[in-house]
C-alpha atoms as a PDB file:
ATOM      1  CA  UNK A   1     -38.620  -7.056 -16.402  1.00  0.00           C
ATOM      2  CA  UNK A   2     -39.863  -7.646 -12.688  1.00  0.00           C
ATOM      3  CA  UNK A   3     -40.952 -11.202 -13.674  1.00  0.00           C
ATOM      4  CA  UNK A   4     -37.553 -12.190 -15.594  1.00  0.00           C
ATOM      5  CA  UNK A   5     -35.221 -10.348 -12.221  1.00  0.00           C
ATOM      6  CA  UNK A   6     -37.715 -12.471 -10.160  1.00  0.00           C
ATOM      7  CA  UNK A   7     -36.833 -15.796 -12.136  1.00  0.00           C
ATOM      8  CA  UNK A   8     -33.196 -15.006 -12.412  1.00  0.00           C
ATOM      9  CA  UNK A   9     -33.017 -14.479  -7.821  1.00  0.00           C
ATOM     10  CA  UNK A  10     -34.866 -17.817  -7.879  1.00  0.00           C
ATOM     11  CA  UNK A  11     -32.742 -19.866  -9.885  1.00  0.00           C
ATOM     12  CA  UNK A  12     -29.810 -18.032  -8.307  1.00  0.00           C
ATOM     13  CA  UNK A  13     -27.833 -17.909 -11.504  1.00  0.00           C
ATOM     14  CA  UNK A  14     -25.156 -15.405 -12.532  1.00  0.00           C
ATOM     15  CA  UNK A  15     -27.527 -14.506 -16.058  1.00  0.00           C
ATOM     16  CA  UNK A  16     -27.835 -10.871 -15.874  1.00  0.00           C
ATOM     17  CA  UNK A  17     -26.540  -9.968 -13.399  1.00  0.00           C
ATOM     18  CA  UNK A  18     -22.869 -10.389 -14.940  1.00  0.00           C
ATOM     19  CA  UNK A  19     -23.571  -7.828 -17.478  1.00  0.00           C
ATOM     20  CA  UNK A  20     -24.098  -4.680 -14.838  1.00  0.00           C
ATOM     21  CA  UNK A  21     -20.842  -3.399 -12.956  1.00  0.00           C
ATOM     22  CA  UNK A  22     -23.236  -2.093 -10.538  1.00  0.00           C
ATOM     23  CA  UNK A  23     -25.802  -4.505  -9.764  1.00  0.00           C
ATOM     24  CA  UNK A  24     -25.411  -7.451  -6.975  1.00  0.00           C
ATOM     25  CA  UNK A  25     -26.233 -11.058  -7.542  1.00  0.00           C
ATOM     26  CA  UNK A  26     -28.642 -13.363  -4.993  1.00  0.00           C
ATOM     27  CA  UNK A  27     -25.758 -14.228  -4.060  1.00  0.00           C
ATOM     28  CA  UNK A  28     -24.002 -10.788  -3.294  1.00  0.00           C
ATOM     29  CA  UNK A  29     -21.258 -10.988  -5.851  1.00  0.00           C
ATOM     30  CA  UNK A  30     -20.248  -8.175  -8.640  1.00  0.00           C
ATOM     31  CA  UNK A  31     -19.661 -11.092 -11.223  1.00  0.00           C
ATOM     32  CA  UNK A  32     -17.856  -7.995 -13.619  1.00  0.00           C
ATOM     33  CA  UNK A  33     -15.406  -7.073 -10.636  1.00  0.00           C
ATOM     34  CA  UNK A  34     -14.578 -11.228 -10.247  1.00  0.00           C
ATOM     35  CA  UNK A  35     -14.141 -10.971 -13.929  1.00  0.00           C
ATOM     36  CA  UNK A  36     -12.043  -8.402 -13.517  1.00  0.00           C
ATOM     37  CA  UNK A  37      -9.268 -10.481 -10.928  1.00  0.00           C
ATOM     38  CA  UNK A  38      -9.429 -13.325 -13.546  1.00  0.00           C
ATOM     39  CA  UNK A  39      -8.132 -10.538 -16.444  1.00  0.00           C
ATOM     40  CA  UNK A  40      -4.776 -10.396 -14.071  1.00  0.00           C
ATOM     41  CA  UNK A  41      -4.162 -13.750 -15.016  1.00  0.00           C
ATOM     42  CA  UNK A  42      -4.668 -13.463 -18.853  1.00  0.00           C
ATOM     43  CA  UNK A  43      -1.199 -12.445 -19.060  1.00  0.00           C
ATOM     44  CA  UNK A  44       0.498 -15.634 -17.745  1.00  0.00           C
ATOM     45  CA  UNK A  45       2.596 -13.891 -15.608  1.00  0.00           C
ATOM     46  CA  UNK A  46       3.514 -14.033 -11.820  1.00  0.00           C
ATOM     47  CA  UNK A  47       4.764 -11.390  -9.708  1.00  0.00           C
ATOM     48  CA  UNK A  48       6.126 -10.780  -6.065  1.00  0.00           C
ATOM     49  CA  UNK A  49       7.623  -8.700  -3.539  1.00  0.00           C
ATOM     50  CA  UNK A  50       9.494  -9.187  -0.577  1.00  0.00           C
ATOM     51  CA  UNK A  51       9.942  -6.567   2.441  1.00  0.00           C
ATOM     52  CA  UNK A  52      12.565  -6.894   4.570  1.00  0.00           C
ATOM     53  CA  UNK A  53      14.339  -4.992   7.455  1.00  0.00           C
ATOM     54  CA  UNK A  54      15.334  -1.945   5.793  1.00  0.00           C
ATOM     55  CA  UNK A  55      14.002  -2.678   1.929  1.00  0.00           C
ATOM     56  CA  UNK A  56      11.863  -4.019  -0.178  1.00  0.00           C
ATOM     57  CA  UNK A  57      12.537  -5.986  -3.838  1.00  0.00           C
ATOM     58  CA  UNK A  58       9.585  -6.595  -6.077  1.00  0.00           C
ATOM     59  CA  UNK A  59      10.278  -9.215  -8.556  1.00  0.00           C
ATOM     60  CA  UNK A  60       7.985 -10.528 -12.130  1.00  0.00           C
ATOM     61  CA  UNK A  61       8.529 -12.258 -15.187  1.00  0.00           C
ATOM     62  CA  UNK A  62       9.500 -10.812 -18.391  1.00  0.00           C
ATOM     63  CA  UNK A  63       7.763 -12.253 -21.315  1.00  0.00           C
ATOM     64  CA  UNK A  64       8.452 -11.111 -24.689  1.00  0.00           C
ATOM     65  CA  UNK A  65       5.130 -12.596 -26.635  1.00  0.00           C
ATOM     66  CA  UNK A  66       6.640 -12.313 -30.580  1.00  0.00           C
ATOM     67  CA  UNK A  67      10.403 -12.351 -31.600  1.00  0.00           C
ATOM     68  CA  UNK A  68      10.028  -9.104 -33.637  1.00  0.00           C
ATOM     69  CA  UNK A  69       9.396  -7.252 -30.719  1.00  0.00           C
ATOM     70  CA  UNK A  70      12.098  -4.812 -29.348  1.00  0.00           C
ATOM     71  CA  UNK A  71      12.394  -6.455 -25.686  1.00  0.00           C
ATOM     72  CA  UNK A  72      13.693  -2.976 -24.348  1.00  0.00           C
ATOM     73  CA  UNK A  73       9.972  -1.901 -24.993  1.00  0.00           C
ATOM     74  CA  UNK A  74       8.507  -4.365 -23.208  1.00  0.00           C
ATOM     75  CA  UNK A  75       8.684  -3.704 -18.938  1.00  0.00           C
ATOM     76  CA  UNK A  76       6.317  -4.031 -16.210  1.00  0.00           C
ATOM     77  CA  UNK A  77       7.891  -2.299 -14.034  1.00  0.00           C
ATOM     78  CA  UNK A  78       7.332   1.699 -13.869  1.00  0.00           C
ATOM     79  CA  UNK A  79       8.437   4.473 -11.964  1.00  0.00           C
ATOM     80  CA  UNK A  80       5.533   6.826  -9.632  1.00  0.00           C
ATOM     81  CA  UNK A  81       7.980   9.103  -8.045  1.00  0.00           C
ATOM     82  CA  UNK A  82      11.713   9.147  -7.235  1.00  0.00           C
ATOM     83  CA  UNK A  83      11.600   6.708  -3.998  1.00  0.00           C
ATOM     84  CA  UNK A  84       8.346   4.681  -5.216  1.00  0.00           C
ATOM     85  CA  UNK A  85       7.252   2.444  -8.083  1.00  0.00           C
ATOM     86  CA  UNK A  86       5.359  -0.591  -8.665  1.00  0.00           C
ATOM     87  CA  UNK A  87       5.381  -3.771 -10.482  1.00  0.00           C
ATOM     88  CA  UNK A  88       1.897  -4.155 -12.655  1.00  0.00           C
ATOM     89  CA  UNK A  89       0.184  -7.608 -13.166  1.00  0.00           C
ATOM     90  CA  UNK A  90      -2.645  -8.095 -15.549  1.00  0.00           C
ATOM     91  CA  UNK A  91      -3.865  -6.600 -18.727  1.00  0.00           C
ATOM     92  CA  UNK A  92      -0.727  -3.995 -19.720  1.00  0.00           C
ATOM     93  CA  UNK A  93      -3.066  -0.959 -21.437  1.00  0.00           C
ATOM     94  CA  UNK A  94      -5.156  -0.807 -18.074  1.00  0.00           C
ATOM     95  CA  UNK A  95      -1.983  -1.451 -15.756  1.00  0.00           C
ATOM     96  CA  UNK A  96      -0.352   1.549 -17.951  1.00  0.00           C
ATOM     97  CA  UNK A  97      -3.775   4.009 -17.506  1.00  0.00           C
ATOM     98  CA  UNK A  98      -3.663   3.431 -13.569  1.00  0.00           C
ATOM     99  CA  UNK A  99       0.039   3.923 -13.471  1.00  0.00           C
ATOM    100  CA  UNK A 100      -0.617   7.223 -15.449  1.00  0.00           C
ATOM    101  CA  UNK A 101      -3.314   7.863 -12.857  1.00  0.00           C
ATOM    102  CA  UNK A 102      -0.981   7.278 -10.008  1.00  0.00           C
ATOM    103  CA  UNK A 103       1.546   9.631 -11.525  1.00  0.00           C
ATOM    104  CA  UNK A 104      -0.857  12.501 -11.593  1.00  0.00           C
ATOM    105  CA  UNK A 105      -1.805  11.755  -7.910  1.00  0.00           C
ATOM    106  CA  UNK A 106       1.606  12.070  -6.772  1.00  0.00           C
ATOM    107  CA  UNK A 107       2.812  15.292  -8.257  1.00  0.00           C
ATOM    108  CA  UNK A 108      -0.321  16.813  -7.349  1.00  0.00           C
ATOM    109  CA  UNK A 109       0.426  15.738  -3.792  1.00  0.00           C
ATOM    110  CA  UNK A 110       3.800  16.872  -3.726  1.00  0.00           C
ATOM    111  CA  UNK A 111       2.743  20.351  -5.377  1.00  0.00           C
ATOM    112  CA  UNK A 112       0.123  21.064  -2.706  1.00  0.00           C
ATOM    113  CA  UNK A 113       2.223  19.678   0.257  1.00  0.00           C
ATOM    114  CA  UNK A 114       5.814  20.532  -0.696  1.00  0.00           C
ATOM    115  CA  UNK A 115       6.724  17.311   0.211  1.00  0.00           C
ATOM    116  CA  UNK A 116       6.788  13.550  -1.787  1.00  0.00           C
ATOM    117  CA  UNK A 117       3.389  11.406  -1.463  1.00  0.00           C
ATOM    118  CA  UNK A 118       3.867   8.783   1.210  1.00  0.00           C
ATOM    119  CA  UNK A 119       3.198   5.016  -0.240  1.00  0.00           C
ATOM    120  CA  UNK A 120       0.627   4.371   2.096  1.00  0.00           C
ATOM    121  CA  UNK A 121      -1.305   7.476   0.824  1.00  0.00           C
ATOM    122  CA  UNK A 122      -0.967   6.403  -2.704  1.00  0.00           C
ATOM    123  CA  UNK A 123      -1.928   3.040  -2.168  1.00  0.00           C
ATOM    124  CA  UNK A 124      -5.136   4.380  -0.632  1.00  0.00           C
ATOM    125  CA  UNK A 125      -5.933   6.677  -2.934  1.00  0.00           C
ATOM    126  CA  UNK A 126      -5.180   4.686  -6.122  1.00  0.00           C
ATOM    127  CA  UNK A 127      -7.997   2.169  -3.757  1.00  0.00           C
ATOM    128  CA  UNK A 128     -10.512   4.860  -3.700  1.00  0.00           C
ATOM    129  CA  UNK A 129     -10.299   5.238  -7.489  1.00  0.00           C
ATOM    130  CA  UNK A 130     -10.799   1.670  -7.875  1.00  0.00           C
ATOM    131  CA  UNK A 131     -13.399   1.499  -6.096  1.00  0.00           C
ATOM    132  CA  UNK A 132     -15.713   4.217  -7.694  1.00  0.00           C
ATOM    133  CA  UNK A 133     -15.280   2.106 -10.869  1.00  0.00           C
ATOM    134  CA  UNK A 134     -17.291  -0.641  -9.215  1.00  0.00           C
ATOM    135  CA  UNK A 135     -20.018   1.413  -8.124  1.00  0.00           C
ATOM    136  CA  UNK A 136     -20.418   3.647 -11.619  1.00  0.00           C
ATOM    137  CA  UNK A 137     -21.766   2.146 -14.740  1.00  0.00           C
ATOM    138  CA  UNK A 138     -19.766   4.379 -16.960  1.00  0.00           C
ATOM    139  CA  UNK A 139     -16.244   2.812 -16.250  1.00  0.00           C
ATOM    140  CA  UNK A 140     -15.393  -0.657 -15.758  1.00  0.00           C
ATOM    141  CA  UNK A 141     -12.793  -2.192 -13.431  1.00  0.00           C
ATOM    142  CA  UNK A 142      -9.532  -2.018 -14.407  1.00  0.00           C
ATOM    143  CA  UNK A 143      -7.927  -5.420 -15.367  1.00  0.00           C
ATOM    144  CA  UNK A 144      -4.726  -5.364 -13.261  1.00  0.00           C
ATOM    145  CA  UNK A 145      -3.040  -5.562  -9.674  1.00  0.00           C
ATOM    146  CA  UNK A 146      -0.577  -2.638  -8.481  1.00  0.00           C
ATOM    147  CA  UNK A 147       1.784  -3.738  -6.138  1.00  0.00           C
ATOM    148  CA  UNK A 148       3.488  -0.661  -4.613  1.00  0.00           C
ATOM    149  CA  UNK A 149       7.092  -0.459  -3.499  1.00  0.00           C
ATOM    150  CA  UNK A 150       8.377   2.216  -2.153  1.00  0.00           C
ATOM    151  CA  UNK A 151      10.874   4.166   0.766  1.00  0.00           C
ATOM    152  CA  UNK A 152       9.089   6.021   3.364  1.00  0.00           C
ATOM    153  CA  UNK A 153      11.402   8.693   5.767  1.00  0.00           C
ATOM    154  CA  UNK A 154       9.117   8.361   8.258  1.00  0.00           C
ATOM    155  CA  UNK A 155       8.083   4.362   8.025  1.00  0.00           C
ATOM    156  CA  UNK A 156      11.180   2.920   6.348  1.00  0.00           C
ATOM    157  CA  UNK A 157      10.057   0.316   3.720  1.00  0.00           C
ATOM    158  CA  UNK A 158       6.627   0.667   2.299  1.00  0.00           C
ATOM    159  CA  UNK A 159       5.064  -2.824   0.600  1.00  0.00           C
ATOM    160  CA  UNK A 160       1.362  -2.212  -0.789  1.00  0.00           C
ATOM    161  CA  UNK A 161      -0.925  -4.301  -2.786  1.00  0.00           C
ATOM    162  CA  UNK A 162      -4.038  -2.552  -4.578  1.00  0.00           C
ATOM    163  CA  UNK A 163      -6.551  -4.756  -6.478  1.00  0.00           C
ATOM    164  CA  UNK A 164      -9.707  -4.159  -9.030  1.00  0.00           C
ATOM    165  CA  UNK A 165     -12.296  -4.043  -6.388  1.00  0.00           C
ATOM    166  CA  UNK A 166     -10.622  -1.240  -4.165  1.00  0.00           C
ATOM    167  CA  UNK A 167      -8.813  -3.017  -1.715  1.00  0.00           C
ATOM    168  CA  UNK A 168      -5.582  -2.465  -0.260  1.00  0.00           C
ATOM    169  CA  UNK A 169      -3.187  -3.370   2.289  1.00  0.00           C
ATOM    170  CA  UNK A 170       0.694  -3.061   3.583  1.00  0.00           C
ATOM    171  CA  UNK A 171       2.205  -6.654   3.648  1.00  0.00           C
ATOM    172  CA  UNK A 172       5.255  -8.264   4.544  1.00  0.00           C
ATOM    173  CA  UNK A 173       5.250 -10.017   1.054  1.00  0.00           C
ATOM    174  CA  UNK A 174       2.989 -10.678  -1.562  1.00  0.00           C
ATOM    175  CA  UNK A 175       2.445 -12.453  -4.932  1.00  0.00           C
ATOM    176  CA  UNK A 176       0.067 -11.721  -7.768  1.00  0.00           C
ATOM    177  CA  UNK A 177      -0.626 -13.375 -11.318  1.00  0.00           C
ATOM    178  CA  UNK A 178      -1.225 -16.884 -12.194  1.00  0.00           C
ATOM    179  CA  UNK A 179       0.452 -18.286  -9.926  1.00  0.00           C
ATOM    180  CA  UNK A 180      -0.452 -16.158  -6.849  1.00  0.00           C
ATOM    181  CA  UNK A 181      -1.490 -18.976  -4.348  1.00  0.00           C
ATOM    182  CA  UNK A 182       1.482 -21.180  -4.269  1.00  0.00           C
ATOM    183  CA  UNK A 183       3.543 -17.922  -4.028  1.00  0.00           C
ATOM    184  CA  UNK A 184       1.962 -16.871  -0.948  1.00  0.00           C
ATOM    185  CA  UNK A 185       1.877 -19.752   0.384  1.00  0.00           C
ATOM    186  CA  UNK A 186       5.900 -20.392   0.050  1.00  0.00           C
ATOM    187  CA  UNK A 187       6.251 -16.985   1.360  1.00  0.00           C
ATOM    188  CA  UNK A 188       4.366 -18.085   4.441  1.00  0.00           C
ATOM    189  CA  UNK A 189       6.575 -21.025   5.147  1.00  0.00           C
ATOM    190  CA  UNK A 190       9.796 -18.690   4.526  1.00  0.00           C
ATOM    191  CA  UNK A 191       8.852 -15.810   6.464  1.00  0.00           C
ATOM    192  CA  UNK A 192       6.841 -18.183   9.502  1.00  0.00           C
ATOM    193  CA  UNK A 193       9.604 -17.364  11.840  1.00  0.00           C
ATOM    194  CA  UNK A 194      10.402 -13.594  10.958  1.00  0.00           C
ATOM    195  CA  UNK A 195      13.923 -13.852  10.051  1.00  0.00           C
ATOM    196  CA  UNK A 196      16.176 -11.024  10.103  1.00  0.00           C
ATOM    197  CA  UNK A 197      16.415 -10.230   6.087  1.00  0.00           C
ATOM    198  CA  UNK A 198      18.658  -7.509   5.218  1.00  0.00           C
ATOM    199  CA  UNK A 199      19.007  -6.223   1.356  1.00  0.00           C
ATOM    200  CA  UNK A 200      21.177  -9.260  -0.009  1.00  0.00           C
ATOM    201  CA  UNK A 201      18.842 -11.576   1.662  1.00  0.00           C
ATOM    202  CA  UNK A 202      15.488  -9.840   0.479  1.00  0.00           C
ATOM    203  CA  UNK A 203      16.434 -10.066  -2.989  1.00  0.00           C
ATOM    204  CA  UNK A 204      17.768 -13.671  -3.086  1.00  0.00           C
ATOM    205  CA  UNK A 205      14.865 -14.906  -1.323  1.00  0.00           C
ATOM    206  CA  UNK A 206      12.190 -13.037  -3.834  1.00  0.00           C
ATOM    207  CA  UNK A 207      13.942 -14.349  -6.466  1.00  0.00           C
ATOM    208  CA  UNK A 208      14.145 -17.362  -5.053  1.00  0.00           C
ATOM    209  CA  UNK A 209      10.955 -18.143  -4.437  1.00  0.00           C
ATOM    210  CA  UNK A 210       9.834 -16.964  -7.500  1.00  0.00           C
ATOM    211  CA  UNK A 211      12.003 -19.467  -9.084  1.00  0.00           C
ATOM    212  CA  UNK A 212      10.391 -22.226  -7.037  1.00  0.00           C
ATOM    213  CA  UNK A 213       6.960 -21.731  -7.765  1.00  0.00           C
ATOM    214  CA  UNK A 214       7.496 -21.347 -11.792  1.00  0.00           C
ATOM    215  CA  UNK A 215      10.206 -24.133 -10.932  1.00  0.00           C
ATOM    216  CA  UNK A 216      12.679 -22.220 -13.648  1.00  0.00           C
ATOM    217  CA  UNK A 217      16.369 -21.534 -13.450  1.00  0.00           C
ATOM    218  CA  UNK A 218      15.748 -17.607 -14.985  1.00  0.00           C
ATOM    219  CA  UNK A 219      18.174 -16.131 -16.905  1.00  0.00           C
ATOM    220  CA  UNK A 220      18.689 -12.315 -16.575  1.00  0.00           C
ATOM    221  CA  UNK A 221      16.624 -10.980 -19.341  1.00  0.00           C
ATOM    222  CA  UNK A 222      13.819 -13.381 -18.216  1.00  0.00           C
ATOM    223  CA  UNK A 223      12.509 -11.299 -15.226  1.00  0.00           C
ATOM    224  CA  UNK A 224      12.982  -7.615 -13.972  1.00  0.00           C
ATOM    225  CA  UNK A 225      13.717  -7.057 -10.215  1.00  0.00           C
ATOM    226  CA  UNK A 226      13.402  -3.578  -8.616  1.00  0.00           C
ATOM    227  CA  UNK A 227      14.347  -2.437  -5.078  1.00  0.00           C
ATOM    228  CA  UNK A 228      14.593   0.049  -2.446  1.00  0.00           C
ATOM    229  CA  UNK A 229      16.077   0.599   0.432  1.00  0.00           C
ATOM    230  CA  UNK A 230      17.773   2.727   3.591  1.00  0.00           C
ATOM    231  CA  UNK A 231      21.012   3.260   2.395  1.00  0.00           C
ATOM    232  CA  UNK A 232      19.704   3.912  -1.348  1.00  0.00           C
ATOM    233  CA  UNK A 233      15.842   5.324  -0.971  1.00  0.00           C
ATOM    234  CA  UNK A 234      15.747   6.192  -4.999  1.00  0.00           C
ATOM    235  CA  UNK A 235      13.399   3.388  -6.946  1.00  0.00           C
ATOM    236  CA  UNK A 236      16.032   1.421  -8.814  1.00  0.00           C
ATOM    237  CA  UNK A 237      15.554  -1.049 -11.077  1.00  0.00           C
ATOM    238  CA  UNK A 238      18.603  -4.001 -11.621  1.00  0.00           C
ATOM    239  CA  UNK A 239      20.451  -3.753 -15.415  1.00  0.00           C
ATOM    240  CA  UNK A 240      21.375  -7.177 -16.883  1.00  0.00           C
ATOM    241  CA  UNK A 241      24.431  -7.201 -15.396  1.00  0.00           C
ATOM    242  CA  UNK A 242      23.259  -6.265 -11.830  1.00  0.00           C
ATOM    243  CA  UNK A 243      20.378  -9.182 -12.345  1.00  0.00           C
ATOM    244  CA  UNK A 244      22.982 -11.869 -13.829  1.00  0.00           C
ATOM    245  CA  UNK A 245      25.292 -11.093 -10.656  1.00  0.00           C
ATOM    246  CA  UNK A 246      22.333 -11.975  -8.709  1.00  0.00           C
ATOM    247  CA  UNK A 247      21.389 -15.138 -10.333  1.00  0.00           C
ATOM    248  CA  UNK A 248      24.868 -16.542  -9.997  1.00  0.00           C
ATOM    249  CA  UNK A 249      25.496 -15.599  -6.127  1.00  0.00           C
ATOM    250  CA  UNK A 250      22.142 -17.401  -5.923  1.00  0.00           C
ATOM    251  CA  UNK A 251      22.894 -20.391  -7.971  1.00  0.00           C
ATOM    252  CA  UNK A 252      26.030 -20.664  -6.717  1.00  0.00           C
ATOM    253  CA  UNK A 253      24.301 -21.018  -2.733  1.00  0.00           C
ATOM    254  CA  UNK A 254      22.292 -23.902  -4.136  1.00  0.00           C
ATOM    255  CA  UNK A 255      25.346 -25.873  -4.511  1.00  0.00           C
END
């Protein structure tokens, strides 16, 4: 065993060491967490969220894979507690264990503290699990990206990111999926010189630039957009009609 570990560090090769969660390459990788970030692109799916001045709109595609299935069933959006929810990117049984996970952590919060979990908390804590499962051989990382949305009293709008490996952050906006690189990078270019983006304008320009990178006109049942904000705190998540307004003021300030 010494003598094939020995061979394996020499040649510097991933053999072996991608089969253990727990074990590090030569080369100081977990190959099974990397793994892991390339399962969030099985799906074929992209995802974003914008945060603006007083909200924050988290936008994905909606992909129904076979014709027989009932769309209605089919959402990757879900709701964590009255003013917070998250879009989920990546493998959908794993994204709807953590979401269950997330759930649990936030009425337990609210039970002990009287009072609703702050984002920022959940985010963390929903990290921390995370990142036990890269450190213990009995569970593997989960195959999906959280990204948080949510309405803090205290903070105002709350935009989190949580990934496989344990790692979070708060961000201005934020892309995940297949397309995650060009995404960001658009959002870099659009939000370079801070503008001022109230509601309206956070939700045209996630929806937007979602549009850009997948270069598709969408039509409303083709993606799911979710928002809050000041003046209405409770998660909501746009009907058809709300979405097809929303397309059409947006088309319509193309022209």
């Amino acid at each position: 065993v010494i003598l094939l570990l020995n061979r394996e560090m020499a040649s510097g090769s991933s053999a072996g060491f991608d089969r253990h969660i727990t074990i590090f390459s030569p080369e100081g990788k977990l190959y099974q967490v990397e793994y892991a970030f390339k399962a969030i692109d099985q799906g074929g799916l992209t995802s974003l969220a914008v945060r603006g001045q007083d909200s924050v709109v988290a936008v994905t595609q909606k992909k129904v894979q076979d014709k027989l299935i009932d769309a209605a069933s089919v959402s990757a959006v879900y709701l964590l507690t009255p003013h917070m929810g998250c879009i989920m990117t990546g493998m959908v049984a794993d994204s709807r264990s953590q979401v269950y996970r997330a759930r649990a952590e936030a009425a337990e919060f609210q039970y002990k503290n009287a009072f609703e979990m702050p984002p920022s908390s959940l985010a963390r804590r929903i990290a921390d699990i995370n990142q036990v499962y890269t450190q213990s051989a009995e569970m593997r990382p989960l195959g999906c990206m959280m990204t948080l949305i949510g309405y803090d009293p205290e903070e105002g709008p709350a935009l989190y990111q949580v990934d496989p490996a344990g790692y979070y952050r708060g961000y201005r906006a934020i892309s995940a999926g297949v397309k995650k690189t060009e995404a960001n990078n658009l959002l870099e270019k659009k939000l370079r010189d801070g503008p001022a983006l109230d509601k309206s304008k956070t939700m045209h320009l996630a929806v937007e630039t979602l549009s850009s990178v997948l270069s598709a006109d969408f039509k409303a049942d083709e993606i799911e957009v979710c928002v809050v904000s000041k003046d209405a705190p409770r998660f909501k998540v746009l009907t058809i009609d709300e979405k097809e307004n929303l397309l059409t003021e947006l088309y319509e300030a193309r022209e």
